[in-house]
Protein backbone atom coordinates (compact mmCIF):
# COMPACT_ATOMS: atom_id res chain seq x y z
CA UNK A 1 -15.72 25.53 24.76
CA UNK A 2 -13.42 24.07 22.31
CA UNK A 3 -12.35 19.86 22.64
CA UNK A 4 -9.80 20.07 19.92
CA UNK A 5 -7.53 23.19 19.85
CA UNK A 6 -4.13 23.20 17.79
CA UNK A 7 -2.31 26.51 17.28
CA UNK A 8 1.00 26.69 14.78
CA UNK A 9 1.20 23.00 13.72
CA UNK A 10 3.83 22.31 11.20
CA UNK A 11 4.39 18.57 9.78
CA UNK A 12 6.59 17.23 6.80
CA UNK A 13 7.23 13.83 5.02
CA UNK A 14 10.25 13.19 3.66
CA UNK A 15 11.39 17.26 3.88
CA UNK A 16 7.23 17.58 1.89
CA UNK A 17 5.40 20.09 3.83
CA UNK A 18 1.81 18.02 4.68
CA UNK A 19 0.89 21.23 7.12
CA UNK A 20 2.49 25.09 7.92
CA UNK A 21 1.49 27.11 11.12
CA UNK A 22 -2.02 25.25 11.33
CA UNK A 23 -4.42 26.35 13.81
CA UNK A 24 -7.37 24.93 14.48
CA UNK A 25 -10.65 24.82 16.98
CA UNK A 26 -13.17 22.36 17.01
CA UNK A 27 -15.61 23.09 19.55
CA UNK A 28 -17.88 20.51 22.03
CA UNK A 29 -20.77 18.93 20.69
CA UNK A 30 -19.87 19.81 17.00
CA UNK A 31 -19.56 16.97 13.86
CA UNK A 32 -16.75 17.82 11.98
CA UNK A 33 -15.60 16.44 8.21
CA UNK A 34 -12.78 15.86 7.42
CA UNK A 35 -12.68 15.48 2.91
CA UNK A 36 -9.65 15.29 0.88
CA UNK A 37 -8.57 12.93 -1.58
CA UNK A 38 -6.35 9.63 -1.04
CA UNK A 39 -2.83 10.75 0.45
CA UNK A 40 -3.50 14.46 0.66
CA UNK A 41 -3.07 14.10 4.57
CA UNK A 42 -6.01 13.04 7.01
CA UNK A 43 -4.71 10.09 8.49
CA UNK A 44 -1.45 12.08 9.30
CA UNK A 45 -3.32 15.02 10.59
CA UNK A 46 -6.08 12.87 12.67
CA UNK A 47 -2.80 10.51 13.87
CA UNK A 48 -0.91 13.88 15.63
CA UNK A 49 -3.78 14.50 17.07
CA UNK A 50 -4.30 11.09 19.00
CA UNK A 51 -0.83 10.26 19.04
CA UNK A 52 -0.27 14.23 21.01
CA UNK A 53 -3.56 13.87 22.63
CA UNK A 54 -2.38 15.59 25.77
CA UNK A 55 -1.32 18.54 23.59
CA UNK A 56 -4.49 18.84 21.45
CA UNK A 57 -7.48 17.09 22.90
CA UNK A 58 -9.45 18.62 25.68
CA UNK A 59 -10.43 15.40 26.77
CA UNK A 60 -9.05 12.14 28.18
CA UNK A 61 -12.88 10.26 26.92
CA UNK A 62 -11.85 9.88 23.41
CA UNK A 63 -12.02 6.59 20.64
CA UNK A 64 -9.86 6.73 17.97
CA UNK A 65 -10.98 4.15 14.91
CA UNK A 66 -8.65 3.42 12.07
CA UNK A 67 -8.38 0.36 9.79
CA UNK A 68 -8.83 -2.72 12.21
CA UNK A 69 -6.87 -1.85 15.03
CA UNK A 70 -8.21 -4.20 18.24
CA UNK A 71 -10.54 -6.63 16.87
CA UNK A 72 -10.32 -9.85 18.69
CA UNK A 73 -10.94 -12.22 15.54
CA UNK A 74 -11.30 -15.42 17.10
CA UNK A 75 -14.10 -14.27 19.41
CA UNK A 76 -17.31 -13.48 18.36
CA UNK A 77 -18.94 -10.26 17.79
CA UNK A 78 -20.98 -9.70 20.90
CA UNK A 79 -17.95 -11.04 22.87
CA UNK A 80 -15.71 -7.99 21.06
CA UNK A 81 -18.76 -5.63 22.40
CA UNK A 82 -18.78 -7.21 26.02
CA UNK A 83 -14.62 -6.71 26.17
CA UNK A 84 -14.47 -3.29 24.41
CA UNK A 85 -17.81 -2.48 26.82
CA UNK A 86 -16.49 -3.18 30.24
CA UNK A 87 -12.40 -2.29 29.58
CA UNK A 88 -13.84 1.36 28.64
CA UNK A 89 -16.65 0.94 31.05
CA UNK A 90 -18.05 4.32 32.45
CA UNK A 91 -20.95 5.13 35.31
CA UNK A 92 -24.52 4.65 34.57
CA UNK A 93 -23.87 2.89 31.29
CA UNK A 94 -25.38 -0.71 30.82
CA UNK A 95 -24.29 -2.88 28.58
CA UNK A 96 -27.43 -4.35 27.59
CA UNK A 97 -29.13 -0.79 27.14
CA UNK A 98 -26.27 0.58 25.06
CA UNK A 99 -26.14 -2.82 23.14
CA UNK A 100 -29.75 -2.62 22.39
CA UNK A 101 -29.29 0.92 21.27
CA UNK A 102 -27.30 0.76 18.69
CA UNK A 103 -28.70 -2.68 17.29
CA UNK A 104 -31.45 -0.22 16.17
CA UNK A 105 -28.74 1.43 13.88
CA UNK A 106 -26.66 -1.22 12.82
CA UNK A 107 -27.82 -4.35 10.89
CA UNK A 108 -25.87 -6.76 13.12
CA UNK A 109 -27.72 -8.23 15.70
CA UNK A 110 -27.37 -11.53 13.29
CA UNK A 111 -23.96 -11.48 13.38
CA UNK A 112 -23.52 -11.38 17.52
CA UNK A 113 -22.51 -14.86 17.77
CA UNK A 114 -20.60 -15.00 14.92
CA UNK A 115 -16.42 -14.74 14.97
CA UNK A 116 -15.28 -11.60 13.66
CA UNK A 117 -12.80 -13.41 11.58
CA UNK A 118 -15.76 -14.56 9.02
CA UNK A 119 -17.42 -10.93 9.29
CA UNK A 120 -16.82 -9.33 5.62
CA UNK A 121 -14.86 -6.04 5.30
CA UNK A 122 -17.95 -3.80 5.48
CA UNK A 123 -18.98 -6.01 8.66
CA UNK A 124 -16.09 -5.33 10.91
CA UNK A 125 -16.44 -2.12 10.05
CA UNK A 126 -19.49 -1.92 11.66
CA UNK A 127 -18.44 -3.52 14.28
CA UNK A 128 -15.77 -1.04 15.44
CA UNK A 129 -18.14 2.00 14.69
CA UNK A 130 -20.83 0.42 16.94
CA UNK A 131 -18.69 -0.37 19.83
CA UNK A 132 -16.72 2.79 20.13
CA UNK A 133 -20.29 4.86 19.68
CA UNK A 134 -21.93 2.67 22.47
CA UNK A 135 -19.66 3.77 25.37
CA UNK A 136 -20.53 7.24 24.23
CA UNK A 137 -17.31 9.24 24.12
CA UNK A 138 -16.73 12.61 24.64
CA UNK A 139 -14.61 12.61 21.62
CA UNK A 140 -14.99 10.29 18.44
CA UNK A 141 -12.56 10.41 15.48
CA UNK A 142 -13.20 8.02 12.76
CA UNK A 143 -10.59 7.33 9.49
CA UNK A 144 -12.31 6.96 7.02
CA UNK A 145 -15.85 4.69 7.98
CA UNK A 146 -17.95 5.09 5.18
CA UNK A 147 -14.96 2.33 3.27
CA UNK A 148 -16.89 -1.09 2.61
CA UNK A 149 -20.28 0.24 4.06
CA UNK A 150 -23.50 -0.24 2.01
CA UNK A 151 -25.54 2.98 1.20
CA UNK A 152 -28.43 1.47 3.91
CA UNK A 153 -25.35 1.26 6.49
CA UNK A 154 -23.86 4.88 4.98
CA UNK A 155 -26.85 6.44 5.96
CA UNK A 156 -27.41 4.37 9.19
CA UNK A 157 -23.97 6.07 10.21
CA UNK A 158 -24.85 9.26 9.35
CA UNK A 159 -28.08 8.63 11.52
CA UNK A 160 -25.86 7.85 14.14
CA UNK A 161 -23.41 11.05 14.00
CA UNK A 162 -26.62 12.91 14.06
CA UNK A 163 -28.58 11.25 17.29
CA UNK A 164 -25.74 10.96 19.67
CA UNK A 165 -24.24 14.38 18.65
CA UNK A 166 -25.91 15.47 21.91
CA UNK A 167 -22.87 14.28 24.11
CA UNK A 168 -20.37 13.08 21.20
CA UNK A 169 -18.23 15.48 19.23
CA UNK A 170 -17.28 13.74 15.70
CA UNK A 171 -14.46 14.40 13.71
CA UNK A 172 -14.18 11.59 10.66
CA UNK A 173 -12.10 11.87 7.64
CA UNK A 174 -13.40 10.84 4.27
CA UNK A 175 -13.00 11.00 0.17
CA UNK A 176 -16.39 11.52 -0.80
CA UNK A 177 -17.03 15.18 -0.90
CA UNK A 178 -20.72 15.10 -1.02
CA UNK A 179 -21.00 13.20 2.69
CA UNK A 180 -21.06 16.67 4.08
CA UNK A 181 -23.72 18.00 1.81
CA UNK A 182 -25.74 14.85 2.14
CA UNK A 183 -25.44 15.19 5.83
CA UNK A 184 -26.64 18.62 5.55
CA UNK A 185 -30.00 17.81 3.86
CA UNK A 186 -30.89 14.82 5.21
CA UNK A 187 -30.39 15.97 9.05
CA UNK A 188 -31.54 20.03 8.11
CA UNK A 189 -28.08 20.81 10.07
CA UNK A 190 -26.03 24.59 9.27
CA UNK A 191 -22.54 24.46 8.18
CA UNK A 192 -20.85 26.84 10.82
CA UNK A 193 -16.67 27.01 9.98
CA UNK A 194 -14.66 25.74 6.98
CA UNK A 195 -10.90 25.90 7.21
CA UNK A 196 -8.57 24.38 4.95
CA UNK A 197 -5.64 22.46 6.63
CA UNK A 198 -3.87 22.43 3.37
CA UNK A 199 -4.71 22.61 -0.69
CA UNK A 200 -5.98 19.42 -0.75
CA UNK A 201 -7.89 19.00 2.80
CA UNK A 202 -10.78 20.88 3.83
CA UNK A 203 -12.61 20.74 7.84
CA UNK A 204 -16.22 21.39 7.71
CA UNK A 205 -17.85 22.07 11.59
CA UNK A 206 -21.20 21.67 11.98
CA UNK A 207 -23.38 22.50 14.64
């Protein structure tokens, strides 16, 4: 079963074509990069899809995590998790269970009573990649996380993507074209499709 289907997509900037009769399927329980360089497209691309989510997603239990978008940041950052928690809150989730969950990943638990605003770059971004992952969505897209992340917290992530892959399809955009090979041998995982969306953008789906 596919969560993501697109058939015959066509999008231009400025009378540019970004994408021509693109069809895609990205099926349930897959991980899915996204690699191009700076402005070749990703945002755009990931942006139709949650901006036409009805159209494309298979799913109404989807996060969608781009730059800072939501950050309360004159709270503090277990009062961001307790908001985020319990305004997305789903059956037989706790919030202390989840919480302690992905304190194992992230190297925040410090940080919980501080206010986001003082939180550096790399930080926050932690922040909104541990919140969205603990209410466990059916669908995660990420825009570019790996920006402003140390290579302990790069490969934290990537820890992540792999352990909750079980009930999370991931589809995250990035630059670095080795994050897919890396992925690949740390986690022993098979490439399965490769389709490019255009000459600069390729989607690899692993299963």
């Amino acid at each position: 079963m596919n969560i993501i289907e697109i058939e015959d997509l066509s999008f231009s900037y400025k009378d540019k074509p970004i994408f021509e009769k693109l069809s895609v399927r990205i099926p349930n329980n897959s991980i899915n990069f996204l690699i191009g360089t700076n402005g070749s497209g990703k945002t755009t691309f990931l942006k139709i899809l949650f901006f036409n989510n009805k159209k494309y997603l298979k799913t109404d239990d989807f996060q969608f995590i781009w730059e800072f978008q939501n950050l309360y940041e004159e709270l503090t950052v277990l009062q961001n998790f307790k908001i985020f928690f319990h305004l997305n809150k789903k059956k037989n989730l706790e919030f202390e269970k989840e919480l302690g969950k992905i304190l194992k990943y992230f190297n925040i638990k410090e940080y919980l009573n501080k206010e986001v605003k003082k939180l550096s770059y790399g930080y926050k971004q932690r922040v909104l990649i541990a919140r969205s992952i603990m209410i466990n969505p059916k669908l995660l897209i990420i825009d570019e996380p790996f920006l402003g992340l140390d290579y302990s917290s790069y490969l934290s992530f990537l820890k992540i993507i792999n352990d909750y892959n079980e009930n999370t399809t991931f589809l995250i955009s990035t630059q670095n074209p080795n994050t897919k090979t890396e992925f690949l041998n740390i986690f022993q995982r098979q490439e399965k499709n490769k389709i490019n969306l255009n000459e600069q953008i390729t989607l690899f789906t692993i299963l």
